[in-house]
C-alpha atoms as a PDB file:
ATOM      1  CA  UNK A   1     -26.960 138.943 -65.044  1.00  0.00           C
ATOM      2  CA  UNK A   2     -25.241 140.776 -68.083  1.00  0.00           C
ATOM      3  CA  UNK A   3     -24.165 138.924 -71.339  1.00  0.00           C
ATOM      4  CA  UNK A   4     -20.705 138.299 -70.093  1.00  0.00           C
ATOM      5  CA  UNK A   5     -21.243 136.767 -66.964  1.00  0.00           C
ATOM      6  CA  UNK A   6     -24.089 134.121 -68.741  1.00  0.00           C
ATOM      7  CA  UNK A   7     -21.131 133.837 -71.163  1.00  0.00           C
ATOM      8  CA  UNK A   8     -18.724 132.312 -68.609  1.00  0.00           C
ATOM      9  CA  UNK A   9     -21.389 130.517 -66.926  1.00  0.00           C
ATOM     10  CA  UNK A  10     -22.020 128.811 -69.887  1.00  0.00           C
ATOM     11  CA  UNK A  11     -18.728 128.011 -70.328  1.00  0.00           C
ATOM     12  CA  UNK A  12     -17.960 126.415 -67.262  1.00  0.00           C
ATOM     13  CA  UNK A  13     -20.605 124.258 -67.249  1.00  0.00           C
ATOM     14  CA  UNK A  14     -19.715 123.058 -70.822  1.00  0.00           C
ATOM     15  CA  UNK A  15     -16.196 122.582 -69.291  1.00  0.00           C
ATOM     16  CA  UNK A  16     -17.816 120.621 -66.732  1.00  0.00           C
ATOM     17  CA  UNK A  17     -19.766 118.210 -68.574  1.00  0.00           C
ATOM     18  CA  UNK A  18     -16.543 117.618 -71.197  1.00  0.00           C
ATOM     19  CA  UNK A  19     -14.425 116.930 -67.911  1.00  0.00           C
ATOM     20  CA  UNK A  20     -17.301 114.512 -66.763  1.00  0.00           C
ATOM     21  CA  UNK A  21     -18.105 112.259 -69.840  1.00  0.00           C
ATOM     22  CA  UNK A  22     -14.140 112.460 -70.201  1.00  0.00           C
ATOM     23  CA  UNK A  23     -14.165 110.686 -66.706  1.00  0.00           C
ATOM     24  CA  UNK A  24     -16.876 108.254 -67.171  1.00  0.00           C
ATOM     25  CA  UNK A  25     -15.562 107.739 -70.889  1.00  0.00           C
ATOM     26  CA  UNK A  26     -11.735 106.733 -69.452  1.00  0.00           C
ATOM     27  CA  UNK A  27     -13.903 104.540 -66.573  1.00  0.00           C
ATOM     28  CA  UNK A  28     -15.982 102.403 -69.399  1.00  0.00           C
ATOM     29  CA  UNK A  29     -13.124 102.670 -71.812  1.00  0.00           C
ATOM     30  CA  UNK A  30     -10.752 101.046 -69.410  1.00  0.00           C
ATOM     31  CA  UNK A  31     -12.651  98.251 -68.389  1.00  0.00           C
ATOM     32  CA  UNK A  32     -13.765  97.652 -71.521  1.00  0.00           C
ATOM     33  CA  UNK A  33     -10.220  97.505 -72.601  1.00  0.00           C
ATOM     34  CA  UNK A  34      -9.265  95.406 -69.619  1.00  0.00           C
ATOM     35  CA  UNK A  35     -11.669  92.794 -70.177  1.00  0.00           C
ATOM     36  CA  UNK A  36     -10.788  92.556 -74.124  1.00  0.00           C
ATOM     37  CA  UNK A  37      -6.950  91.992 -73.261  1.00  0.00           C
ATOM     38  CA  UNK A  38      -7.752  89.436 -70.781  1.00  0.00           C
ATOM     39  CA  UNK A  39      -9.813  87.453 -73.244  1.00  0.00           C
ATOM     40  CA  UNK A  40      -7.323  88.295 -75.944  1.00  0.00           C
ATOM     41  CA  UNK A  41      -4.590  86.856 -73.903  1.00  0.00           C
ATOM     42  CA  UNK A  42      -6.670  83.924 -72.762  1.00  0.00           C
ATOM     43  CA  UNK A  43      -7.663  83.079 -76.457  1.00  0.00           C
ATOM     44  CA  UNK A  44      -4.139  83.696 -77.918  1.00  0.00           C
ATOM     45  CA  UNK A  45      -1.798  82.360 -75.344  1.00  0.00           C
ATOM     46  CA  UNK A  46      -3.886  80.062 -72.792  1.00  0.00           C
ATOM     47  CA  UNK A  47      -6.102  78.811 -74.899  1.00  0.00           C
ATOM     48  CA  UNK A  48      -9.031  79.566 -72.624  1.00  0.00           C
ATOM     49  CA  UNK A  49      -7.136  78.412 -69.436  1.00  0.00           C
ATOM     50  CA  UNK A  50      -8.187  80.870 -67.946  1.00  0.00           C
ATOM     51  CA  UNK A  51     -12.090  80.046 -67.663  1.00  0.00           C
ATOM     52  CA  UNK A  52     -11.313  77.288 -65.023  1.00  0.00           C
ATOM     53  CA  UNK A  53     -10.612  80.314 -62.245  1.00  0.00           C
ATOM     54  CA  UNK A  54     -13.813  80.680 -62.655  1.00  0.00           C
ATOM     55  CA  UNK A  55     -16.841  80.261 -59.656  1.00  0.00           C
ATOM     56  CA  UNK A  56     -17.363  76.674 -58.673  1.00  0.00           C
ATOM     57  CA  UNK A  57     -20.413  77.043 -56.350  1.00  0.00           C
ATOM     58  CA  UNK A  58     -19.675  75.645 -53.142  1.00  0.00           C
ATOM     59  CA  UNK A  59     -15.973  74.580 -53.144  1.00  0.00           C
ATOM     60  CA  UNK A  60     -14.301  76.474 -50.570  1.00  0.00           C
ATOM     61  CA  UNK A  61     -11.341  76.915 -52.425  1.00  0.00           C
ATOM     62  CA  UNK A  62     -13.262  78.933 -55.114  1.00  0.00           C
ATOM     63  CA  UNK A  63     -14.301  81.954 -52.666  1.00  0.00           C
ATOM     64  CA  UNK A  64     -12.174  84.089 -54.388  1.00  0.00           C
ATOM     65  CA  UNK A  65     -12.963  83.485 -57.660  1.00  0.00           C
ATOM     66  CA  UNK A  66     -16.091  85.944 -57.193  1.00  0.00           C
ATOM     67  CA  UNK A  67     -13.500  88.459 -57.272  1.00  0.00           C
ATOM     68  CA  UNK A  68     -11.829  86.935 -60.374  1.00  0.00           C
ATOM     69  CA  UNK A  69     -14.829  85.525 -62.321  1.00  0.00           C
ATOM     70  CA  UNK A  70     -16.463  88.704 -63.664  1.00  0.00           C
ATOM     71  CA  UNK A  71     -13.315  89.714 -65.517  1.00  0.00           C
ATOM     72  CA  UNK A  72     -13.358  85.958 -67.526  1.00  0.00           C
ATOM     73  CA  UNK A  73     -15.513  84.951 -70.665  1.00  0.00           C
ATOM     74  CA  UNK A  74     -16.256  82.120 -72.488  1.00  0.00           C
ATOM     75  CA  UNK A  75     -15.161  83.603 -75.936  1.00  0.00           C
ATOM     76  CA  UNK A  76     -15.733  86.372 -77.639  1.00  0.00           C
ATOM     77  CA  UNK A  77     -19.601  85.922 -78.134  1.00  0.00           C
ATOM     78  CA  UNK A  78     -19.551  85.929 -74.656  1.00  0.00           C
ATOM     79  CA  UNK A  79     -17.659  88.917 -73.732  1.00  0.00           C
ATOM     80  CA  UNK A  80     -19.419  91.054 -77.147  1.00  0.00           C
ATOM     81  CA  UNK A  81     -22.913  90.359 -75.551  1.00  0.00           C
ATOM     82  CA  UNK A  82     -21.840  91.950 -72.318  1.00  0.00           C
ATOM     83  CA  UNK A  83     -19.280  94.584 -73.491  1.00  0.00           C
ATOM     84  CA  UNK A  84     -22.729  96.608 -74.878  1.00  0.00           C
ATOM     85  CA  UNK A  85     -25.019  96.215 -71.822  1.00  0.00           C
ATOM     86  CA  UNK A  86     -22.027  97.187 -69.336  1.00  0.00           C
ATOM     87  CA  UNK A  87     -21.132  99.841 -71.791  1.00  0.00           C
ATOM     88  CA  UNK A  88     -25.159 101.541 -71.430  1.00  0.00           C
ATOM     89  CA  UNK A  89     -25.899 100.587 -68.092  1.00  0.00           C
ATOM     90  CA  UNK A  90     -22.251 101.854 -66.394  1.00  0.00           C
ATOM     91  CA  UNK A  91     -23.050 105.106 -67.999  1.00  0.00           C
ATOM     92  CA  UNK A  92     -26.569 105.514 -67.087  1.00  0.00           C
ATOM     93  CA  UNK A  93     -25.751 104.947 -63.326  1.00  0.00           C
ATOM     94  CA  UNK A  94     -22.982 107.221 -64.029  1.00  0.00           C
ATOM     95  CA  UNK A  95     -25.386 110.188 -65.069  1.00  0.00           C
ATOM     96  CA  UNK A  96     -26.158 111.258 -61.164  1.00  0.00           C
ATOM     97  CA  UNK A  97     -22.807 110.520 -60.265  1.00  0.00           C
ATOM     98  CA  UNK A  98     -19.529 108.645 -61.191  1.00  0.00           C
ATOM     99  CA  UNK A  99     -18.676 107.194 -57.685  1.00  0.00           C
ATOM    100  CA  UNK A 100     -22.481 105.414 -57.908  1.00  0.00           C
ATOM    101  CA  UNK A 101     -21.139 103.417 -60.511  1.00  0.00           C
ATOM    102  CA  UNK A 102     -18.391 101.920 -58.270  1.00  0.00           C
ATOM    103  CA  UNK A 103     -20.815 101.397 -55.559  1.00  0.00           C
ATOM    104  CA  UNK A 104     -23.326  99.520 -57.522  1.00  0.00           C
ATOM    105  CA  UNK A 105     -20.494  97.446 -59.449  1.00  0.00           C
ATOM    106  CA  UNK A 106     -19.021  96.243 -55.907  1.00  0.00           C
ATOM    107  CA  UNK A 107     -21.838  95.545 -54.419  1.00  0.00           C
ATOM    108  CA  UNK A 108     -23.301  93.399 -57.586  1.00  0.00           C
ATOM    109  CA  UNK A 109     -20.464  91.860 -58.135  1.00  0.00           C
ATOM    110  CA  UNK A 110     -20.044  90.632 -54.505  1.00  0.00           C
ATOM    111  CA  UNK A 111     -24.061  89.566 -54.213  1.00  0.00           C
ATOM    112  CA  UNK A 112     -23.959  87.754 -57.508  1.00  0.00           C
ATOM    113  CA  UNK A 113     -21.157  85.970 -56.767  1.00  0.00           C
ATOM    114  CA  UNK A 114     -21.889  85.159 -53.414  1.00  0.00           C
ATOM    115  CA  UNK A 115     -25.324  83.980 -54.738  1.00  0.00           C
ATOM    116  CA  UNK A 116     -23.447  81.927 -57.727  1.00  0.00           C
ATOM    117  CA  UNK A 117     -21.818  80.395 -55.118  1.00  0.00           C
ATOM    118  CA  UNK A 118     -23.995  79.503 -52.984  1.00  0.00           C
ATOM    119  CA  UNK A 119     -27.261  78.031 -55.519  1.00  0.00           C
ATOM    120  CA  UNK A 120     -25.137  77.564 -58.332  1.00  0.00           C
ATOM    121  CA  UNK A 121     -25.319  74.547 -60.403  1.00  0.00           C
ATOM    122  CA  UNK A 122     -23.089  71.964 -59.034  1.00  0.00           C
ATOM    123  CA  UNK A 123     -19.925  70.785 -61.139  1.00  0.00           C
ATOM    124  CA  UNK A 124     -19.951  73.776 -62.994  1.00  0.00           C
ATOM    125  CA  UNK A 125     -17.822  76.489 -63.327  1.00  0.00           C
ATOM    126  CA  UNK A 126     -19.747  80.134 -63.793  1.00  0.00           C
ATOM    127  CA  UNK A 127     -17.724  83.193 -65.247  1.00  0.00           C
ATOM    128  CA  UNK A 128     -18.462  86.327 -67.022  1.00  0.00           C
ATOM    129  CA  UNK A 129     -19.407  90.129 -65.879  1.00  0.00           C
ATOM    130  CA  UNK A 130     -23.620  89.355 -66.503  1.00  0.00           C
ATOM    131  CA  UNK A 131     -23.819  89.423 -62.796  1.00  0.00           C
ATOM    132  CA  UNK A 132     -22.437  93.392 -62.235  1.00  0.00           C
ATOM    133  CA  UNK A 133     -24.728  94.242 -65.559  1.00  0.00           C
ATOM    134  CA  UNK A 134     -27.819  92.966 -63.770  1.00  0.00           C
ATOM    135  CA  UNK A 135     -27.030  94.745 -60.652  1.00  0.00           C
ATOM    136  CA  UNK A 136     -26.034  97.786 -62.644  1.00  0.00           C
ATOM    137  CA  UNK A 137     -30.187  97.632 -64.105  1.00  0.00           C
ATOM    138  CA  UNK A 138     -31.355  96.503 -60.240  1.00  0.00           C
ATOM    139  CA  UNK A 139     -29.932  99.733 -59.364  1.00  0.00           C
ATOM    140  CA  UNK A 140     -31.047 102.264 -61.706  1.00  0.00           C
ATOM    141  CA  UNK A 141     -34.567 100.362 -61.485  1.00  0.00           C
ATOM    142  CA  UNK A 142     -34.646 101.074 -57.622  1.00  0.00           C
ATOM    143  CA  UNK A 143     -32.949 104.352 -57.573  1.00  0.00           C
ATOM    144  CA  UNK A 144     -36.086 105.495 -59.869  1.00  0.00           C
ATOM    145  CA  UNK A 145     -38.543 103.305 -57.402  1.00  0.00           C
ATOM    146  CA  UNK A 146     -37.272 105.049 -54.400  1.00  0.00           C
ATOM    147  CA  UNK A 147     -36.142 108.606 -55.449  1.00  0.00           C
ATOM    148  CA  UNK A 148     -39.073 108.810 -57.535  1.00  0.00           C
ATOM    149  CA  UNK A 149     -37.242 112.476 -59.273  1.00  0.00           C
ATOM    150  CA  UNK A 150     -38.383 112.345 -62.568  1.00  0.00           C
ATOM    151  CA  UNK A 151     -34.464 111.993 -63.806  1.00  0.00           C
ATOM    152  CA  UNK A 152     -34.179 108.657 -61.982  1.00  0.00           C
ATOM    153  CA  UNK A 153     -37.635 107.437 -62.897  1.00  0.00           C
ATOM    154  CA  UNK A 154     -36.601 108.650 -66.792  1.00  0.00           C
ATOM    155  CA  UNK A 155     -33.077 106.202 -66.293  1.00  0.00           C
ATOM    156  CA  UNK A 156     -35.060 103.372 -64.643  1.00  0.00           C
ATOM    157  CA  UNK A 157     -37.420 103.406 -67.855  1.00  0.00           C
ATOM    158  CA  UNK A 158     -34.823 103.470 -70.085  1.00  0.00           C
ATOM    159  CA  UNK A 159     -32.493 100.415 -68.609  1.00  0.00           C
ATOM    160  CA  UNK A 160     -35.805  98.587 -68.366  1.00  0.00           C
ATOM    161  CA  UNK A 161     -36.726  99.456 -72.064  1.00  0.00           C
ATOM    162  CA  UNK A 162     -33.013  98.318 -72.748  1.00  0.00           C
END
């Protein structure tokens, strides 16, 4: 291979990676920013209203709140101490791939709030996004059990370390 064909090669992958963190940068950034304006507007205007659509394990007529509950916090506390971990985890499931990351977030979010549902303390309402984090870590911890490559057993070790 002469110098200018490793030159363009190079290139192109540095392209590639830009266009890829750009990706999983607008991803995290959005949902970030999503959950941030929902608790800003539940703070400012509702005055936390909105933590009563949360999940209220085993009322029927709170099913769908396992769709809604991830997206509501209890205060700012709440949502800073989960902004960080969804933040390191969403990216280091998005390493492989991006599309994993939507995968992994569905699927936690529907077990955990199936399961918060289900064995949940009673009279309670349960909100907050901790349930997709801790799938987020299930996954990278099994992808490195089962793939065993060493970059999946180097992600599982570092979401465990985190």
């Amino acid at each position: 291979m002469n110098q200018i064909d490793w030159k363009s090669t190079a290139l192109a992958r540095t392209v590639g990676v830009r266009r890829t963190l750009r990706t999983q940068a607008i991803i995290l950034g959005t949902l970030v920013a999503a959950l941030w304006v929902i608790e800003a507007f539940d703070a400012a205007l509702l005055r936390g209203a909105l933590d009563g659509w949360g999940i209220q394990p085993r009322t029927l007529a709170s099913l769908p709140a396992i769709f809604v509950a991830p997206l509501l916090h209890d205060g700012f506390g709440h949502l800073l101490a989960n902004t960080i971990p969804l933040l390191i985890l969403g990216w280091l499931v998005m390493v492989r791939r991006t599309a994993d990351f939507f995968w992994a977030s569905a699927i936690a979010l529907l077990a955990s709030g199936l399961g918060i549902w289900l064995i949940g303390g009673a009279n309670s309402i349960h909100i907050g996004i901790s349930g997709v984090i801790f799938g987020l870590l299930g996954f990278l911890l099994a992808r490195g059990y089962y793939e065993r490559s060493a970059v999946a057993i180097a992600l599982a070790v570092v979401a465990f370390l985190f």
